[in-house]
C-alpha atoms as a PDB file:
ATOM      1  CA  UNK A   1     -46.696  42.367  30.689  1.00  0.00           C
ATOM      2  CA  UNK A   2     -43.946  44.690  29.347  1.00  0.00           C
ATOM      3  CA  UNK A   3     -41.904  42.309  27.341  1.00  0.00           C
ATOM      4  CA  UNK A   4     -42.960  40.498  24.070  1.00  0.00           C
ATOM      5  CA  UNK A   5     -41.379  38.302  22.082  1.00  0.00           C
ATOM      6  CA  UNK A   6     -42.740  37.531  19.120  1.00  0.00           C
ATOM      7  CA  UNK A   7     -41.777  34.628  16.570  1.00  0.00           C
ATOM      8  CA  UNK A   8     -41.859  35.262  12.478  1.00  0.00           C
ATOM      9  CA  UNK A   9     -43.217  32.529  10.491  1.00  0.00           C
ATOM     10  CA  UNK A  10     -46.395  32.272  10.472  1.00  0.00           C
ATOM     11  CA  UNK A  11     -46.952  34.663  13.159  1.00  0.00           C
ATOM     12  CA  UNK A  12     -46.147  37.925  11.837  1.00  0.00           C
ATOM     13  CA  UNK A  13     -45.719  37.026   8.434  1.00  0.00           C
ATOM     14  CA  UNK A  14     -46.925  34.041   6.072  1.00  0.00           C
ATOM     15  CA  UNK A  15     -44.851  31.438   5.490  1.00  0.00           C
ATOM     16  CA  UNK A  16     -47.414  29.304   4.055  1.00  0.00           C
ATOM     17  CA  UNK A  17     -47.570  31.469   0.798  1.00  0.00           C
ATOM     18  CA  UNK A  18     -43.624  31.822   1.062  1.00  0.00           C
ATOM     19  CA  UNK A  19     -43.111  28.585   1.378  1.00  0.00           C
ATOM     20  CA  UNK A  20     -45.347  27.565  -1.891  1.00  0.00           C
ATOM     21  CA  UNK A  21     -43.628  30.031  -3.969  1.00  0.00           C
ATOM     22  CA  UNK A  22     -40.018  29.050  -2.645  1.00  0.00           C
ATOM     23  CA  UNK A  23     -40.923  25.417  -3.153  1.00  0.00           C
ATOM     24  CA  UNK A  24     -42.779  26.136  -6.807  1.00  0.00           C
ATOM     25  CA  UNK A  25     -39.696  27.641  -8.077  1.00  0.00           C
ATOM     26  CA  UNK A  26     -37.443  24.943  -7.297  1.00  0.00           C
ATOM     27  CA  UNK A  27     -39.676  22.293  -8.839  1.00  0.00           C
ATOM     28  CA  UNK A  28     -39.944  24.203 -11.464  1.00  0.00           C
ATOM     29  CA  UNK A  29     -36.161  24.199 -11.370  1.00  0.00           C
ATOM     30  CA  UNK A  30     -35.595  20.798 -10.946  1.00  0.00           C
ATOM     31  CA  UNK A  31     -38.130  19.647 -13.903  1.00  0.00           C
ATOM     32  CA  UNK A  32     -40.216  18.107 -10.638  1.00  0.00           C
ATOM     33  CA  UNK A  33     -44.290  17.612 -11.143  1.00  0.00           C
ATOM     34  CA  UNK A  34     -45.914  20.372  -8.757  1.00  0.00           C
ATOM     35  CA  UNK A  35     -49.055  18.254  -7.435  1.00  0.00           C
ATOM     36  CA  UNK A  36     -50.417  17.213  -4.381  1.00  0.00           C
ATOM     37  CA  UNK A  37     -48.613  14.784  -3.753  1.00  0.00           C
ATOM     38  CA  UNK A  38     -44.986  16.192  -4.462  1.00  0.00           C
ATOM     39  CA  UNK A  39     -45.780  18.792  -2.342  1.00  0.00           C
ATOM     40  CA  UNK A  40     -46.675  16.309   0.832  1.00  0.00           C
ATOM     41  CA  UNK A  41     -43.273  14.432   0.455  1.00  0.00           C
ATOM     42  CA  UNK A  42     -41.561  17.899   0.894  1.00  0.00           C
ATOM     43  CA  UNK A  43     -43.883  18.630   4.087  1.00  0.00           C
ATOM     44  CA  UNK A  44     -43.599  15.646   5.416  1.00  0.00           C
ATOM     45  CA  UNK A  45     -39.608  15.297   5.599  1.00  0.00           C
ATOM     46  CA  UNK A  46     -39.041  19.015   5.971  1.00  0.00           C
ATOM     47  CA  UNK A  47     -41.333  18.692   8.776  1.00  0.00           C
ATOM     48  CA  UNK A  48     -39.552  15.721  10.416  1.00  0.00           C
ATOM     49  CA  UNK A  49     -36.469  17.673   9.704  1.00  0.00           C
ATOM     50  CA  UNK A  50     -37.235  20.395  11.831  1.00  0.00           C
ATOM     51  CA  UNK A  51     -38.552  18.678  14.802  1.00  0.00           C
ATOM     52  CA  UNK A  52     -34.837  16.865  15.071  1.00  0.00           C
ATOM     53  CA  UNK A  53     -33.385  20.006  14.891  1.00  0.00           C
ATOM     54  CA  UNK A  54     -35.712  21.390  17.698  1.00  0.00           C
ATOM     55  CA  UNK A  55     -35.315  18.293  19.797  1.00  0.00           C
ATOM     56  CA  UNK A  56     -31.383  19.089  19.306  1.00  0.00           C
ATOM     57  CA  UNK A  57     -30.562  16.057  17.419  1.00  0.00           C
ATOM     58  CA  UNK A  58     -29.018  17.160  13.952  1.00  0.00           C
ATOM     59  CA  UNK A  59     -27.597  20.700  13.161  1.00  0.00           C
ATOM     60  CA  UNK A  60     -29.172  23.300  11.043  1.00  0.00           C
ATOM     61  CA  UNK A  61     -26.522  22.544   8.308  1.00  0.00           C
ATOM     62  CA  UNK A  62     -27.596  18.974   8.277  1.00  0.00           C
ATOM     63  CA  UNK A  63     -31.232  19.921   7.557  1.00  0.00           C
ATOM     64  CA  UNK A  64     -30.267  22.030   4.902  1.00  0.00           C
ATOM     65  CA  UNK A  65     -28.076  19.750   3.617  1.00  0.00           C
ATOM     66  CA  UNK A  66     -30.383  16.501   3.794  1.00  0.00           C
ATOM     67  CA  UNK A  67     -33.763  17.643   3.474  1.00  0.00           C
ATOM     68  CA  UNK A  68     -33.831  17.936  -0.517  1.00  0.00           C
ATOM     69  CA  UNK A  69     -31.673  15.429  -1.211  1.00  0.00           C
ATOM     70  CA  UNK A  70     -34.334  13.079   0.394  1.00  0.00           C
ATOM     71  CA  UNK A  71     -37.188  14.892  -1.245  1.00  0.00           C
ATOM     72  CA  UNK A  72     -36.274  13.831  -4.454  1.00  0.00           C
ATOM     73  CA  UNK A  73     -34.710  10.685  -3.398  1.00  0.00           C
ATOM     74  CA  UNK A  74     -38.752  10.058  -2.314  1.00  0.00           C
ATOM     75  CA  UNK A  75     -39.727  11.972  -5.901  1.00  0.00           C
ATOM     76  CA  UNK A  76     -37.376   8.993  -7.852  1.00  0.00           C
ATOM     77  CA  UNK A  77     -35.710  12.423  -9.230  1.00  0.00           C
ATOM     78  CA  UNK A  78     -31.809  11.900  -9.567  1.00  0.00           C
ATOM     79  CA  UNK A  79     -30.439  15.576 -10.239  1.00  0.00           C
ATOM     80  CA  UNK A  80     -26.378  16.460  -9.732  1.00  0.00           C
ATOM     81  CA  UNK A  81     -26.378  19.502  -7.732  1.00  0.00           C
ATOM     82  CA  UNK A  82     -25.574  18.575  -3.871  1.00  0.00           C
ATOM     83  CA  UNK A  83     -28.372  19.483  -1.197  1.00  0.00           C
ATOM     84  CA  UNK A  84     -26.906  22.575   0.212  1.00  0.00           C
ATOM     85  CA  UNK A  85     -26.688  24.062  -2.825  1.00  0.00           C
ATOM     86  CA  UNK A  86     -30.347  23.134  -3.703  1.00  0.00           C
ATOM     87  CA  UNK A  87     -31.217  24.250   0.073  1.00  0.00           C
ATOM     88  CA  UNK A  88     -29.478  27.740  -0.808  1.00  0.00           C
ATOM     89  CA  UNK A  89     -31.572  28.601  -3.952  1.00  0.00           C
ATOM     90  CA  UNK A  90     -34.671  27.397  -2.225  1.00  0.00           C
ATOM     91  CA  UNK A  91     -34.078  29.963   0.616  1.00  0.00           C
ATOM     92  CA  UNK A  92     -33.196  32.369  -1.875  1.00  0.00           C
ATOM     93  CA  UNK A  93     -36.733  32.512  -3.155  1.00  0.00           C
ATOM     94  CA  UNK A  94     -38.381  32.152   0.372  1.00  0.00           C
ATOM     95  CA  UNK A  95     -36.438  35.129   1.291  1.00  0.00           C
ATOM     96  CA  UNK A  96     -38.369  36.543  -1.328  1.00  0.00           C
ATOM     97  CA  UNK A  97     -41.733  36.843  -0.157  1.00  0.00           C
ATOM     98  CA  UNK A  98     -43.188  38.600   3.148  1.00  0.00           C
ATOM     99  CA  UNK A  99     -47.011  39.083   3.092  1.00  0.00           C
ATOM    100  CA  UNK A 100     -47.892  39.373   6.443  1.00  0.00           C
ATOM    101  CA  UNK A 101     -50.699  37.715   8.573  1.00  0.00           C
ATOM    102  CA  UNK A 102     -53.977  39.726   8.874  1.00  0.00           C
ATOM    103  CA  UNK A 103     -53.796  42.270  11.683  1.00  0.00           C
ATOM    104  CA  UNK A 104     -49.888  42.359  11.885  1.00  0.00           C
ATOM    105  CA  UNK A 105     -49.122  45.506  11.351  1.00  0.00           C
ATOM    106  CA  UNK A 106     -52.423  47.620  13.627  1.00  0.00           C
ATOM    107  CA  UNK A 107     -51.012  44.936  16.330  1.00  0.00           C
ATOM    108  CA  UNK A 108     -47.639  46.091  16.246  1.00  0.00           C
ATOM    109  CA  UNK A 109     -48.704  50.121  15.986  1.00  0.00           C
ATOM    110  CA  UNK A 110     -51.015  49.844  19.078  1.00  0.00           C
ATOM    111  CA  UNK A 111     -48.495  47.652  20.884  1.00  0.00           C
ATOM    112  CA  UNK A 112     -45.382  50.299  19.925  1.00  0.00           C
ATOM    113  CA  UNK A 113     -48.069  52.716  21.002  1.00  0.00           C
ATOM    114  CA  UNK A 114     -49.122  51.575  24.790  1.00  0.00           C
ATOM    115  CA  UNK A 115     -44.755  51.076  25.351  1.00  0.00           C
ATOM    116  CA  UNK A 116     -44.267  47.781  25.106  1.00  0.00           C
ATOM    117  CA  UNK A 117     -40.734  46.253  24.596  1.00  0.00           C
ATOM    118  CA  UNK A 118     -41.159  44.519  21.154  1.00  0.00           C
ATOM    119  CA  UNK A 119     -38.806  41.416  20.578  1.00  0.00           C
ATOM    120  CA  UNK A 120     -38.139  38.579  17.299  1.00  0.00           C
ATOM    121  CA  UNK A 121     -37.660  35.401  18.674  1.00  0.00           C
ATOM    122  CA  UNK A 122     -37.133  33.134  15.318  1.00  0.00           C
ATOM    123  CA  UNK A 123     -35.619  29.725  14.000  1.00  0.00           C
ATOM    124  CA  UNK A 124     -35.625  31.087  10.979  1.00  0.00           C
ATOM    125  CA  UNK A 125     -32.029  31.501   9.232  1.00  0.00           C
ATOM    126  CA  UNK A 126     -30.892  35.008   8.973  1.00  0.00           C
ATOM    127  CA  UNK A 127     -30.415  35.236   5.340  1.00  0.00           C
ATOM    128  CA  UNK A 128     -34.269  34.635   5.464  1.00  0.00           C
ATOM    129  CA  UNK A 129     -35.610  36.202   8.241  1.00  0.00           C
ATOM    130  CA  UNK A 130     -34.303  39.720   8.168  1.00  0.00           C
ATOM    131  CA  UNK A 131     -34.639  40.024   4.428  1.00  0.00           C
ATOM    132  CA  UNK A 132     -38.550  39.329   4.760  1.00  0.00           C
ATOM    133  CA  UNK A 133     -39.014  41.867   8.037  1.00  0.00           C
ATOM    134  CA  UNK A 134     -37.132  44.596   6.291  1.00  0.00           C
ATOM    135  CA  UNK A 135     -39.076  43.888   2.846  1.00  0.00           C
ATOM    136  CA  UNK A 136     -42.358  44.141   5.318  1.00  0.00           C
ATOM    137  CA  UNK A 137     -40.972  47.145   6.852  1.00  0.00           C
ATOM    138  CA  UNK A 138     -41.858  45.624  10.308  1.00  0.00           C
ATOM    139  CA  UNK A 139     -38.092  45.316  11.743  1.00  0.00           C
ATOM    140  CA  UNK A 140     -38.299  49.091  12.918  1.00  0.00           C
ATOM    141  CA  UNK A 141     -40.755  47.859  15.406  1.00  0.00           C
ATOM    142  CA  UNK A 142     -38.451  45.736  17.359  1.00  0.00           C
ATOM    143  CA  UNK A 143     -35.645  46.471  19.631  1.00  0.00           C
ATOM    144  CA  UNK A 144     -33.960  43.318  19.150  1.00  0.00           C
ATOM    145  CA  UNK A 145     -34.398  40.622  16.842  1.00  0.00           C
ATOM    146  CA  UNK A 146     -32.756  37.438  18.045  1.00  0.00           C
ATOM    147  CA  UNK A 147     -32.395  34.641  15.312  1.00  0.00           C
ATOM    148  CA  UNK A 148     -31.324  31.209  16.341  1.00  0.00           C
ATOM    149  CA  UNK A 149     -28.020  30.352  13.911  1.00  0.00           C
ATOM    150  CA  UNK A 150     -26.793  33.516  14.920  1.00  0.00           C
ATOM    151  CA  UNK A 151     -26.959  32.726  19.069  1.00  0.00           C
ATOM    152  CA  UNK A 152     -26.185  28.614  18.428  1.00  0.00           C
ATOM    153  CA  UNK A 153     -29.095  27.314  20.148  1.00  0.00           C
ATOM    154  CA  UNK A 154     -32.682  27.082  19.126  1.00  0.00           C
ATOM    155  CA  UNK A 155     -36.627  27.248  20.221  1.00  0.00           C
ATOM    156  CA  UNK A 156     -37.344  25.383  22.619  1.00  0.00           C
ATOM    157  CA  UNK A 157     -34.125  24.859  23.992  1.00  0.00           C
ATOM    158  CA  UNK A 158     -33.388  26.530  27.277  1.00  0.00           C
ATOM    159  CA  UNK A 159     -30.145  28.017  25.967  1.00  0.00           C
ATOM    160  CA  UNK A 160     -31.625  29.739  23.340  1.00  0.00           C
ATOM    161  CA  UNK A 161     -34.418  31.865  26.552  1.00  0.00           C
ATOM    162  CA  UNK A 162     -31.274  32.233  28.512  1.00  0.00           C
ATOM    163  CA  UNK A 163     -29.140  34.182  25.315  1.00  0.00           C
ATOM    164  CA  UNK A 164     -32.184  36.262  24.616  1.00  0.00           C
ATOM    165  CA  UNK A 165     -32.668  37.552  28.287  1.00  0.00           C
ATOM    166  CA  UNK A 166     -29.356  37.825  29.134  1.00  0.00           C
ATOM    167  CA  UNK A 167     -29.769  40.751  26.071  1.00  0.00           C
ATOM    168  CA  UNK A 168     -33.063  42.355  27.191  1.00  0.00           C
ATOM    169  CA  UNK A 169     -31.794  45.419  29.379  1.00  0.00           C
ATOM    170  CA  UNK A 170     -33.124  45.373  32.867  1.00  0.00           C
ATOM    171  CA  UNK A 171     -35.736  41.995  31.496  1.00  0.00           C
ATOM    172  CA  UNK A 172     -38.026  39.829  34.365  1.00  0.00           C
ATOM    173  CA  UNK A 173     -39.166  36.918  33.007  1.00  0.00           C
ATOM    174  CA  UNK A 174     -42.468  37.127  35.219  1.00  0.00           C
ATOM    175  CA  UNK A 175     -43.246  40.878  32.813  1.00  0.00           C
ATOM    176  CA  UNK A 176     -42.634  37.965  29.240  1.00  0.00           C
ATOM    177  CA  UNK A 177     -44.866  36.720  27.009  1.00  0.00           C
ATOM    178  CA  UNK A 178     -43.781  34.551  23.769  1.00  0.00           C
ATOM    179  CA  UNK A 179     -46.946  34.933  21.103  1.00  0.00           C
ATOM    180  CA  UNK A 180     -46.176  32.372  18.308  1.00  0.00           C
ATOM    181  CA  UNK A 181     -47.943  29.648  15.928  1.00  0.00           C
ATOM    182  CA  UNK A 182     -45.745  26.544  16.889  1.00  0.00           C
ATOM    183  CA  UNK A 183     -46.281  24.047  20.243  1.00  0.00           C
ATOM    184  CA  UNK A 184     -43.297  22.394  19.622  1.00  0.00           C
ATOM    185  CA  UNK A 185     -41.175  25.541  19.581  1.00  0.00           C
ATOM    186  CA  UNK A 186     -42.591  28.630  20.776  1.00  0.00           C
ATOM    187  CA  UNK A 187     -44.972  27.509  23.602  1.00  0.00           C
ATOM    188  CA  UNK A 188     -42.620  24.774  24.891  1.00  0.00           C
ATOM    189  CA  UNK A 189     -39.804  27.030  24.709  1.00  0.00           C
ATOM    190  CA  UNK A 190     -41.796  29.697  26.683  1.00  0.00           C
ATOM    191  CA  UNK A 191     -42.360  26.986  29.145  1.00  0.00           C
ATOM    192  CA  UNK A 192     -39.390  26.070  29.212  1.00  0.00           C
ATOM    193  CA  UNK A 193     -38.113  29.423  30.115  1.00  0.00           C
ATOM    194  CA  UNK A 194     -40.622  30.110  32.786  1.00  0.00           C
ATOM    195  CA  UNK A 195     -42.190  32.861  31.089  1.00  0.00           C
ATOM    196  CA  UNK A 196     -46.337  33.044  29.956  1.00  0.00           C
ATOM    197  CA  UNK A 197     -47.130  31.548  26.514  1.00  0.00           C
ATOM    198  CA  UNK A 198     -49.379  32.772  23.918  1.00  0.00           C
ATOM    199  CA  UNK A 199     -50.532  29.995  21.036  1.00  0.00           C
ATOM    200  CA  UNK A 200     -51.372  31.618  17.707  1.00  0.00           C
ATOM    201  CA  UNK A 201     -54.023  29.233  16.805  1.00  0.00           C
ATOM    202  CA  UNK A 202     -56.056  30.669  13.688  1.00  0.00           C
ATOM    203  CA  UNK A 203     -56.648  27.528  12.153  1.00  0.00           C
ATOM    204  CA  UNK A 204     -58.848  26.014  15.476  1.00  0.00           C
ATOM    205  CA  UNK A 205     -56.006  23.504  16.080  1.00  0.00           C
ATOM    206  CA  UNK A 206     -56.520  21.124  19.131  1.00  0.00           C
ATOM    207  CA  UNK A 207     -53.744  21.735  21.751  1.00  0.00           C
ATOM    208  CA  UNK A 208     -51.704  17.865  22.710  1.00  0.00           C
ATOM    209  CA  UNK A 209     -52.023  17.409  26.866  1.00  0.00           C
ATOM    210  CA  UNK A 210     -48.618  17.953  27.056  1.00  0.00           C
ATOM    211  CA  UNK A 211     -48.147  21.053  25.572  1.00  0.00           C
ATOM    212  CA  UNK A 212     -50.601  23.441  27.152  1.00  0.00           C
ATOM    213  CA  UNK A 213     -50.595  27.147  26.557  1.00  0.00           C
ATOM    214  CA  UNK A 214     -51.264  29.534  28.640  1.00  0.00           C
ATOM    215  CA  UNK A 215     -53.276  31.546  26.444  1.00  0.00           C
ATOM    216  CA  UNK A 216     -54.555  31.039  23.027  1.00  0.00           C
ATOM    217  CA  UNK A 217     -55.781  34.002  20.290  1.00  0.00           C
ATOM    218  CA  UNK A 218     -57.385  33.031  16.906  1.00  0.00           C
ATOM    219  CA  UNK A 219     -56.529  36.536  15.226  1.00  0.00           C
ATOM    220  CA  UNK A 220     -53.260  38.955  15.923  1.00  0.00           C
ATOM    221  CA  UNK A 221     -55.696  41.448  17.930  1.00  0.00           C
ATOM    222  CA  UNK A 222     -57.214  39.135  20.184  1.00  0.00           C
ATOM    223  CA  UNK A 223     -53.384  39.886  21.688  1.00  0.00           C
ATOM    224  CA  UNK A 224     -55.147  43.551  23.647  1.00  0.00           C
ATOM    225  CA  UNK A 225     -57.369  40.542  25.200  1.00  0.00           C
ATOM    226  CA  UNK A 226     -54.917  38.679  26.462  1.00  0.00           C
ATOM    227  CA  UNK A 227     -52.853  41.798  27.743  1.00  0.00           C
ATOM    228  CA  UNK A 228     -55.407  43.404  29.242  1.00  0.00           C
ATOM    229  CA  UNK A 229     -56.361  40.058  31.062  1.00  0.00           C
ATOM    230  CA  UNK A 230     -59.964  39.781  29.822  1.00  0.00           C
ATOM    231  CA  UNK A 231     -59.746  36.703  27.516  1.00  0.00           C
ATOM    232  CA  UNK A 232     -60.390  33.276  28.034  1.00  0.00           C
ATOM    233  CA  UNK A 233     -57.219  31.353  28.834  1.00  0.00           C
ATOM    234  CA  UNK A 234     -57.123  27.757  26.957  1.00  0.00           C
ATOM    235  CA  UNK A 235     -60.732  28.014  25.246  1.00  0.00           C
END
């Protein structure tokens, strides 16, 4: 392998913990209860939210637009402000925080290290993405970071592959590898694309028949495994 692309969110860098402090402060905001079960009504339609955009069915400015006002339609909260608005501040704080996942950064210096071409493939919007890598001081590592707004098409979608390797000088898809945490996204898009998949997996997650990586690593380092074609494919 000589190209990887590599996706953000919860891959290189926690979105978990950004995602509770983004949320926390607009609760907090918005006079909204922060409990269990608040937080599951935002996880639940943020989460179906996402997987239309993915399958190509609304646009990223109607999830931003419609994901809070439903939240707090579902949280009986009435509140004036209009849900891009809300959806602005909330990315605001996310934007905010960028602790990374353990082993991100000896990963990246022993990948920069052996010469491999580093690449960021994310959904994530720009105004959040880049903010985070440069606050991690991880951006230098990459030669290219492709976001989807900015190219108009999004993981897993064909279109978005095609974009990105049309911009890797002198790229073979057969010398790719896509390492991210998300089926749906990153090892469906890699499919997709015709190019090998890696599943980030350190939570033990089960793997759907349908979506079957080619490779799966529980921590960032078990990536040396993988490259150097020792580790068990689909344990």
């Amino acid at each position: 392998m000589k190209y990887l692309l590599f996706d953000v969110d919860n891959t290189l860098l926690d979105f978990d913990l950004a995602e509770e402090f983004a949320l926390r402060k607009v609760y907090e905001k918005y006079a909204i209860d922060w409990n269990e079960a608040s937080i599951d009504i935002y996880k639940k339609i943020n989460q179906f939210f996402w997987q239309q955009h993915e399958q190509g069915k609304i646009t990223r400015k109607e999830l931003f637009a419609d994901r809070f006002p439903l939240v707090f339609q579902e949280l009986g909260k009435e509140v004036s402000t209009d849900g891009l608005t809300i959806d602005d501040e909330y990315r605001q704080f996310l934007s905010q925080s960028h602790e990374p996942n353990p082993g991100s950064y000896e990963m990246l210096d022993e990948l920069k290290k052996l010469d491999y071409e580093l690449y960021v493939v994310t959904n994530g919007a720009p105004e959040v993405s880049l903010p985070r890598l440069q606050a991690a001081k991880m951006e230098n590592y990459f030669k290219d970071i492709f976001v989807s707004e900015v190219i108009g098409s999004q993981k897993p979608q064909k279109e978005f592959f095609d974009y990105v390797f049309d911009h890797i000088p002198n790229f073979h898809p057969e010398e790719a590898t896509i390492i991210g945490d998300t089926l749906s996204s990153d090892i469906l898009g890699g499919k997709n694309a015709g190019i090998s998949t890696v599943w980030y997996n350190p939570k033990l997650l089960v793997a759907p028949k349908e979506i079957s990586p080619d490779y799966q690593i529980h921590h960032l380092m078990e990536i040396f495994d993988v490259l150097g074609g020792t580790f068990s494919a689909k344990e």
